[in-house]
N, C-alpha and C. Protein backbone atom coordinates (compact mmCIF):
# COMPACT_ATOMS: atom_id res chain seq x y z
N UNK A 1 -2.68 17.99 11.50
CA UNK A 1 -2.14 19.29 11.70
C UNK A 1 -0.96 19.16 12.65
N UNK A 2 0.00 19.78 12.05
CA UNK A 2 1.58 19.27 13.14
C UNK A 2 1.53 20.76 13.80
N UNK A 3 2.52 20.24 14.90
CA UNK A 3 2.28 21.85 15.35
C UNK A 3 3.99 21.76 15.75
N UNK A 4 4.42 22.98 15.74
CA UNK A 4 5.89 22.80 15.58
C UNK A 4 6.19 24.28 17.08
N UNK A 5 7.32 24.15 17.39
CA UNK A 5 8.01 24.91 19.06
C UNK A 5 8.46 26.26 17.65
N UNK A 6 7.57 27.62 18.75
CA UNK A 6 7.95 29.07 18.22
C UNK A 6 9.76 28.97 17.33
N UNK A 7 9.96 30.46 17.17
CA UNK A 7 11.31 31.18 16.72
C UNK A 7 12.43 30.29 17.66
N UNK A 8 13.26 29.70 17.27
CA UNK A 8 14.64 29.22 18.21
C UNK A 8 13.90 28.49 19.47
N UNK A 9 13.12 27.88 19.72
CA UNK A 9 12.58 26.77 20.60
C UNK A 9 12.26 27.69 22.21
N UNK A 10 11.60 29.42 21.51
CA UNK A 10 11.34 30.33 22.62
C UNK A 10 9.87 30.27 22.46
N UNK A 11 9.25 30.31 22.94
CA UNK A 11 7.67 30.53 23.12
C UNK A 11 6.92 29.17 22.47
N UNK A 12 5.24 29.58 22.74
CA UNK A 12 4.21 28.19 22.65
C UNK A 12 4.41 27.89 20.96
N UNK A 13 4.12 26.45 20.88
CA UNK A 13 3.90 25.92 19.70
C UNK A 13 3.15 26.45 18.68
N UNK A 14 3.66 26.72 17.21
CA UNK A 14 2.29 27.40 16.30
C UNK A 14 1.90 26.16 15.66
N UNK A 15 0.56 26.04 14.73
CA UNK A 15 0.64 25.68 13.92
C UNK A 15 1.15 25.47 12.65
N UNK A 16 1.14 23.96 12.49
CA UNK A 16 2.15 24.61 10.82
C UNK A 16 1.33 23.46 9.50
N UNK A 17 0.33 24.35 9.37
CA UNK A 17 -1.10 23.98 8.46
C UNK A 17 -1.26 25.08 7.73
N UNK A 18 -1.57 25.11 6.31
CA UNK A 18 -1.94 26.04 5.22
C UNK A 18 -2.99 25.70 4.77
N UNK A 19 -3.93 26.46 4.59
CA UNK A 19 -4.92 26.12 3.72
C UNK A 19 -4.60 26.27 1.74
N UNK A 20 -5.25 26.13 1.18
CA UNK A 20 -4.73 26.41 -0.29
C UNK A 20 -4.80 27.74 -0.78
N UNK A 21 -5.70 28.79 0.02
CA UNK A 21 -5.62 29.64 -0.39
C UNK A 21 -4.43 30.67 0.21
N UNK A 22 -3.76 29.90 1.41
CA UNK A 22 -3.26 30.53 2.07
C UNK A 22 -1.53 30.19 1.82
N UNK A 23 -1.39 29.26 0.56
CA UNK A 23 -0.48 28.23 0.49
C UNK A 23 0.18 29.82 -0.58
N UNK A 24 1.89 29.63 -0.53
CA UNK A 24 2.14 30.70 -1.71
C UNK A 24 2.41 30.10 -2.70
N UNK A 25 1.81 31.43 -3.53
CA UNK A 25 2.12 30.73 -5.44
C UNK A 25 3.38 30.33 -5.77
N UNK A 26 3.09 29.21 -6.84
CA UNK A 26 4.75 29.14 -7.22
C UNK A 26 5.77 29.59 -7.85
N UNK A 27 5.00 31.26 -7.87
CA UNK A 27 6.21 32.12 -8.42
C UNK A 27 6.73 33.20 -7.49
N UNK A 28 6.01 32.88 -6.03
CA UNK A 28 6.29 34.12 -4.97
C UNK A 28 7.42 34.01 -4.38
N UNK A 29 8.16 34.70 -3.69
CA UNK A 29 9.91 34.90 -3.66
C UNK A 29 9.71 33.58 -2.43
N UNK A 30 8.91 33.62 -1.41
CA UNK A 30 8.58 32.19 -1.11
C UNK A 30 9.88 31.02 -1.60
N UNK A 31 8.76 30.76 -2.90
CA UNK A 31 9.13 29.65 -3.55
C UNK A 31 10.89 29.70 -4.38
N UNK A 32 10.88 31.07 -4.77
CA UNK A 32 12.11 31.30 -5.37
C UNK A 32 13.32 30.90 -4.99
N UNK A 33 13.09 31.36 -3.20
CA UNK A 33 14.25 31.26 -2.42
C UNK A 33 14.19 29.63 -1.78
N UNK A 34 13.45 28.84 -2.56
CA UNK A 34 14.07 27.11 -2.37
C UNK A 34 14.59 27.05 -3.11
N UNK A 35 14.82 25.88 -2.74
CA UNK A 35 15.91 24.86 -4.37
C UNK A 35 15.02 24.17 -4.86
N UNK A 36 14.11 23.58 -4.25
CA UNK A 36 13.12 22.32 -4.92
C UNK A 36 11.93 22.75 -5.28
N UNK A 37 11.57 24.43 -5.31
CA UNK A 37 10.08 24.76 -5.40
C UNK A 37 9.39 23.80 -6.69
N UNK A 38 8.04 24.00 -6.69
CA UNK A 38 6.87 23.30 -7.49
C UNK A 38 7.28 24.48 -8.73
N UNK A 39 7.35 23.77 -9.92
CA UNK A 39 7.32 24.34 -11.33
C UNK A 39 6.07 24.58 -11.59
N UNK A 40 5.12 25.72 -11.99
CA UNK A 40 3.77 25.65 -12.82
C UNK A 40 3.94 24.80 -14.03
N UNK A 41 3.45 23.53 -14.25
CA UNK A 41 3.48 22.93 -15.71
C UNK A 41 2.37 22.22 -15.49
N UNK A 42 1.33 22.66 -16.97
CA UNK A 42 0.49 22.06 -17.29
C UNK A 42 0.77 20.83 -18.19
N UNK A 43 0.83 19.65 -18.18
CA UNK A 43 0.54 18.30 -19.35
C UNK A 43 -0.18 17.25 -19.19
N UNK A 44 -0.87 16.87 -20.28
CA UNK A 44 -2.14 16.22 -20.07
C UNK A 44 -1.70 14.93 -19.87
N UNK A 45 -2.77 14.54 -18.60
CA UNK A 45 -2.44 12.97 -18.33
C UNK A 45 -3.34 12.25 -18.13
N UNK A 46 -3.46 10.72 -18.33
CA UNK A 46 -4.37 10.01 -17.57
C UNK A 46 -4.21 9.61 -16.30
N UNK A 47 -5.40 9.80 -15.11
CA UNK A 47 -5.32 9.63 -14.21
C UNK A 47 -6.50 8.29 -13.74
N UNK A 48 -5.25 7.30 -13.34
CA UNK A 48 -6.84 6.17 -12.64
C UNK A 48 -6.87 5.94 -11.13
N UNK A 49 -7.98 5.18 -11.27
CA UNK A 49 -7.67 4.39 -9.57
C UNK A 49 -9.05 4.11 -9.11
N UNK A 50 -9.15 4.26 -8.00
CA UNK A 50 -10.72 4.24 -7.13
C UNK A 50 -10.88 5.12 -6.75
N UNK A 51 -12.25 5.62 -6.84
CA UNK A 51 -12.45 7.04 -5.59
C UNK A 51 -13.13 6.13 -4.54
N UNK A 52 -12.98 7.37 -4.02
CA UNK A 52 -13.85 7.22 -1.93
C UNK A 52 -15.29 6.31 -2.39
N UNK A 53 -15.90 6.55 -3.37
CA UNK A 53 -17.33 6.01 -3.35
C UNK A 53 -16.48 3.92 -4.22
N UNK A 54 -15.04 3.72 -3.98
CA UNK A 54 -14.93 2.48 -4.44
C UNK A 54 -15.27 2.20 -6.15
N UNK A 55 -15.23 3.23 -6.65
CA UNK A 55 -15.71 2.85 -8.11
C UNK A 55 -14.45 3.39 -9.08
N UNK A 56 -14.17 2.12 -9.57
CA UNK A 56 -12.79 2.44 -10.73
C UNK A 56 -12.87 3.56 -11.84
N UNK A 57 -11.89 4.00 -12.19
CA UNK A 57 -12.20 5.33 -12.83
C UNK A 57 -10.61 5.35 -13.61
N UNK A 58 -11.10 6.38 -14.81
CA UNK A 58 -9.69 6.93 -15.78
C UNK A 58 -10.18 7.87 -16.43
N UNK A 59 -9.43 8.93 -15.80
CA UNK A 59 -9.88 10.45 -16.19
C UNK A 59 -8.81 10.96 -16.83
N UNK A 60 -9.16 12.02 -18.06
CA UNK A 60 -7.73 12.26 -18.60
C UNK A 60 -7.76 13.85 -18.20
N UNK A 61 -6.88 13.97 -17.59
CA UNK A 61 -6.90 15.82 -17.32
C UNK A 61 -5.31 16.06 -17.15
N UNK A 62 -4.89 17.04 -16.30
CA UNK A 62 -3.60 17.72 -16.38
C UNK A 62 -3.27 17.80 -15.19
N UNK A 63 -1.65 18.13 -15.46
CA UNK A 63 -0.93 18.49 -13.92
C UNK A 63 -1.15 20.10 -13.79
N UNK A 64 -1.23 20.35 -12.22
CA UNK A 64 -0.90 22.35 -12.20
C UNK A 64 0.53 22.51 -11.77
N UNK A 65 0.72 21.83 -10.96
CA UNK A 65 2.49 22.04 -10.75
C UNK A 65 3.13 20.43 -10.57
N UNK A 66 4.61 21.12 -10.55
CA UNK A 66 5.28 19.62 -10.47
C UNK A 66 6.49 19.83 -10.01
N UNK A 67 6.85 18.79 -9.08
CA UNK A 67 8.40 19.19 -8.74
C UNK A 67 9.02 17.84 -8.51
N UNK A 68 10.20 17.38 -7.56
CA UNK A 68 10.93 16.64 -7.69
C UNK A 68 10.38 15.47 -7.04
N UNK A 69 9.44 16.14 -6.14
CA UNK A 69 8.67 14.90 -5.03
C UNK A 69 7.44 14.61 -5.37
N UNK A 70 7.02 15.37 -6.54
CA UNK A 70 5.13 15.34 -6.17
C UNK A 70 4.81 15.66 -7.64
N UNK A 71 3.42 15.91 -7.34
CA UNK A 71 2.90 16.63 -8.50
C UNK A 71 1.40 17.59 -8.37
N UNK A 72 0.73 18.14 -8.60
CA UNK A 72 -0.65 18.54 -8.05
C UNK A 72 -1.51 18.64 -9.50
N UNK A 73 -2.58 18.29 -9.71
CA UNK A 73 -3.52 17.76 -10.47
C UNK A 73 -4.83 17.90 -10.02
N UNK A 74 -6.25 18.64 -11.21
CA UNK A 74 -7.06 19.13 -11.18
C UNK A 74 -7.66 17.40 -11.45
N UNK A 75 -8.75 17.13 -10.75
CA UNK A 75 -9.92 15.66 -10.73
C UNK A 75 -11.19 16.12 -10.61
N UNK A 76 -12.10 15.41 -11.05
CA UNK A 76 -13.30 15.52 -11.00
C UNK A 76 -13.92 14.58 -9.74
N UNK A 77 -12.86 13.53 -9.40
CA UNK A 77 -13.56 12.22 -8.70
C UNK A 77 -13.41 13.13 -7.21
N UNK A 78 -13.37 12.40 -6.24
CA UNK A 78 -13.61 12.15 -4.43
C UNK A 78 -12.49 11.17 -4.45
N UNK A 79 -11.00 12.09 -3.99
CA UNK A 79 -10.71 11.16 -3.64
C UNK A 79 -10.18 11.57 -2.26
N UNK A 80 -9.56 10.74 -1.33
CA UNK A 80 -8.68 10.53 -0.05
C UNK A 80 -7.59 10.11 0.19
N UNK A 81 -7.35 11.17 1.57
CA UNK A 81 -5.25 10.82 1.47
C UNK A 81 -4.97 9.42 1.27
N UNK A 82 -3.69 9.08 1.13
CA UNK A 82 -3.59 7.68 1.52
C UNK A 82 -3.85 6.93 -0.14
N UNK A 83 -4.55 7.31 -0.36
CA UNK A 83 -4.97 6.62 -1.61
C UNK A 83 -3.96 6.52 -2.89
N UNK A 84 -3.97 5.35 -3.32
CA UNK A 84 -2.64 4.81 -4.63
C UNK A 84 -3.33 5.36 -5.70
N UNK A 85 -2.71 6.06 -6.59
CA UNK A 85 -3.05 6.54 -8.04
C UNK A 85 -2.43 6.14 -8.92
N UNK A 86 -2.70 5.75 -10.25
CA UNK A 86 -1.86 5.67 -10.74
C UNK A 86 -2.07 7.06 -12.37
N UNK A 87 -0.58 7.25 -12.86
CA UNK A 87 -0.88 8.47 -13.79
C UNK A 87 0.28 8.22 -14.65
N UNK A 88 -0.42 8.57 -16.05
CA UNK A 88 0.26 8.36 -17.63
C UNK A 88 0.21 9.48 -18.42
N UNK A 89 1.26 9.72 -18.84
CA UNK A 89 1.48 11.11 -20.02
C UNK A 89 0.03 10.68 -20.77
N UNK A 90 -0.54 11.22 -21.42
CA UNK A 90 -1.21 11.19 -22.49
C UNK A 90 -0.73 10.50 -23.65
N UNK A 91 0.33 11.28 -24.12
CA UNK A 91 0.98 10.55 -24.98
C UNK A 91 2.81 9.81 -24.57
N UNK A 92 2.69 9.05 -23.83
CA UNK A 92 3.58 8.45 -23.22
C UNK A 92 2.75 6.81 -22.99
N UNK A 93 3.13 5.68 -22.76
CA UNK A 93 2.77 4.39 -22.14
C UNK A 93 3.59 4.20 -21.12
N UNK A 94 4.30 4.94 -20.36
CA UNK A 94 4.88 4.76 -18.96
C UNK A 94 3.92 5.10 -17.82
N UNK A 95 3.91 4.38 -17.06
CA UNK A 95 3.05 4.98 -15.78
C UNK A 95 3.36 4.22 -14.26
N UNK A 96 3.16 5.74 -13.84
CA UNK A 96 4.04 5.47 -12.58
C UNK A 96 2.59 5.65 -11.56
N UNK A 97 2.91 5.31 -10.28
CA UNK A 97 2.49 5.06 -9.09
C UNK A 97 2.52 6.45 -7.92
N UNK A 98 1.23 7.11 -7.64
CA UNK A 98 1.15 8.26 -6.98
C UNK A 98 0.60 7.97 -5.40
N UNK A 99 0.94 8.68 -4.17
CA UNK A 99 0.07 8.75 -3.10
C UNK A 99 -0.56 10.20 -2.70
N UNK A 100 -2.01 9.79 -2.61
CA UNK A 100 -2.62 11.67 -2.31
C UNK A 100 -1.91 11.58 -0.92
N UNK A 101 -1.61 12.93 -0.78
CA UNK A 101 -1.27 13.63 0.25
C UNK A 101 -1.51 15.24 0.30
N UNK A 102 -2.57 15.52 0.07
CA UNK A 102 -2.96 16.52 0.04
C UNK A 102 -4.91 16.37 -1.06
N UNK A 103 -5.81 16.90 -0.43
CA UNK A 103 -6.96 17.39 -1.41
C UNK A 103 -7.67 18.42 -0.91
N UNK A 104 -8.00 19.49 -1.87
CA UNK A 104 -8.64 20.95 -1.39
C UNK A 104 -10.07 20.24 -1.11
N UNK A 105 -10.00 21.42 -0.29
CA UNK A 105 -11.52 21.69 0.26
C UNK A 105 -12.65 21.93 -0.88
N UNK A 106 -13.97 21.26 -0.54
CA UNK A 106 -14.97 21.69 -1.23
C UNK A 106 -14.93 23.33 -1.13
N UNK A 107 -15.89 24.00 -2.37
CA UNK A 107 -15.91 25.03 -2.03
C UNK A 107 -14.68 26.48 -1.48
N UNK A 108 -13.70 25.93 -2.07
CA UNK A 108 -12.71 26.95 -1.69
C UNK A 108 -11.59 26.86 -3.19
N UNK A 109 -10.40 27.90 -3.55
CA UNK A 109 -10.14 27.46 -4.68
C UNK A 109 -9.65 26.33 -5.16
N UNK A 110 -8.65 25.21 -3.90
CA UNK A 110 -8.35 24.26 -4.13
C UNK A 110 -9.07 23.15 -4.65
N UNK A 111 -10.89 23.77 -4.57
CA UNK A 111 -11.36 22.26 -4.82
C UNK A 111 -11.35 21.93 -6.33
N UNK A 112 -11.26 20.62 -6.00
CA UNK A 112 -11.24 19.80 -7.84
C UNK A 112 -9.45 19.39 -8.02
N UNK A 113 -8.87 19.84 -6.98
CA UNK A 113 -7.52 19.78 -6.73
C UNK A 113 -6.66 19.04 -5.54
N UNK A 114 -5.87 17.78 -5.91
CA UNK A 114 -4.93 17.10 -4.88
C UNK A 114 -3.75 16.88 -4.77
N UNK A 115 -2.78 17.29 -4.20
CA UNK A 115 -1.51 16.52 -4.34
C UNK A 115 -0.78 15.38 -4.02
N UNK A 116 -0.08 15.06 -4.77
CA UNK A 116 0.25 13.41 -4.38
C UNK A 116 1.99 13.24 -4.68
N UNK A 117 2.88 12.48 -3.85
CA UNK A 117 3.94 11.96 -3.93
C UNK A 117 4.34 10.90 -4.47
């Protein structure tokens, strides 16, 4: 959790942590008013690697958004930041190299959901 100096470097430090439910959609003026916001696009991919419990895995599911840096993707496995993924169009044989940096919470809407760079 980073914590960043108030309005113009006047008052105590806030936090600057979102939860997922608290994160805005990627169609809210939010997002509009970037240049790089997350696109909603669903396409089916294979996703492999190890989860947390060390056991190799290839799951085929989909992206929920995507943008120039990242991507965010619904899993069934356990996985943790830090962790190398790797992910393939479905129907593509290219595959590129992911890092989680981001996974929802059990129990909240993000879960079953991570993002990775």
């Amino acid at each position: 959790m980073a914590l960043r100096q108030g309005r113009r470097g006047s008052g105590p430090p806030t936090e600057d942590h979102r939860t997922w439910e608290e994160f805005p959609d990627a169609n809210s003026a939010h997002f509009r008013s970037r240049r790089l916001a997350p696109v909603p696009q669903r396409a089916r991919i294979v996703l492999s690697g190890m989860d947390v419990d060390r056991v190799n895995f290839a799951e085929e599911t989909e992206t929920i958004c995507v943008s120039k840096y990242g991507l965010s993707v619904r899993t069934s496995y356990n996985l943790a930041l830090g962790q190398e993924l790797s992910i393939r169009a479905k129907d593509k044989s290219r595959v590129a190299q992911f890092q989680v940096v981001w996974v929802g919470k059990p129990n909240t809407p993000g879960d079953g959901r991570v993002g990775m760079e």
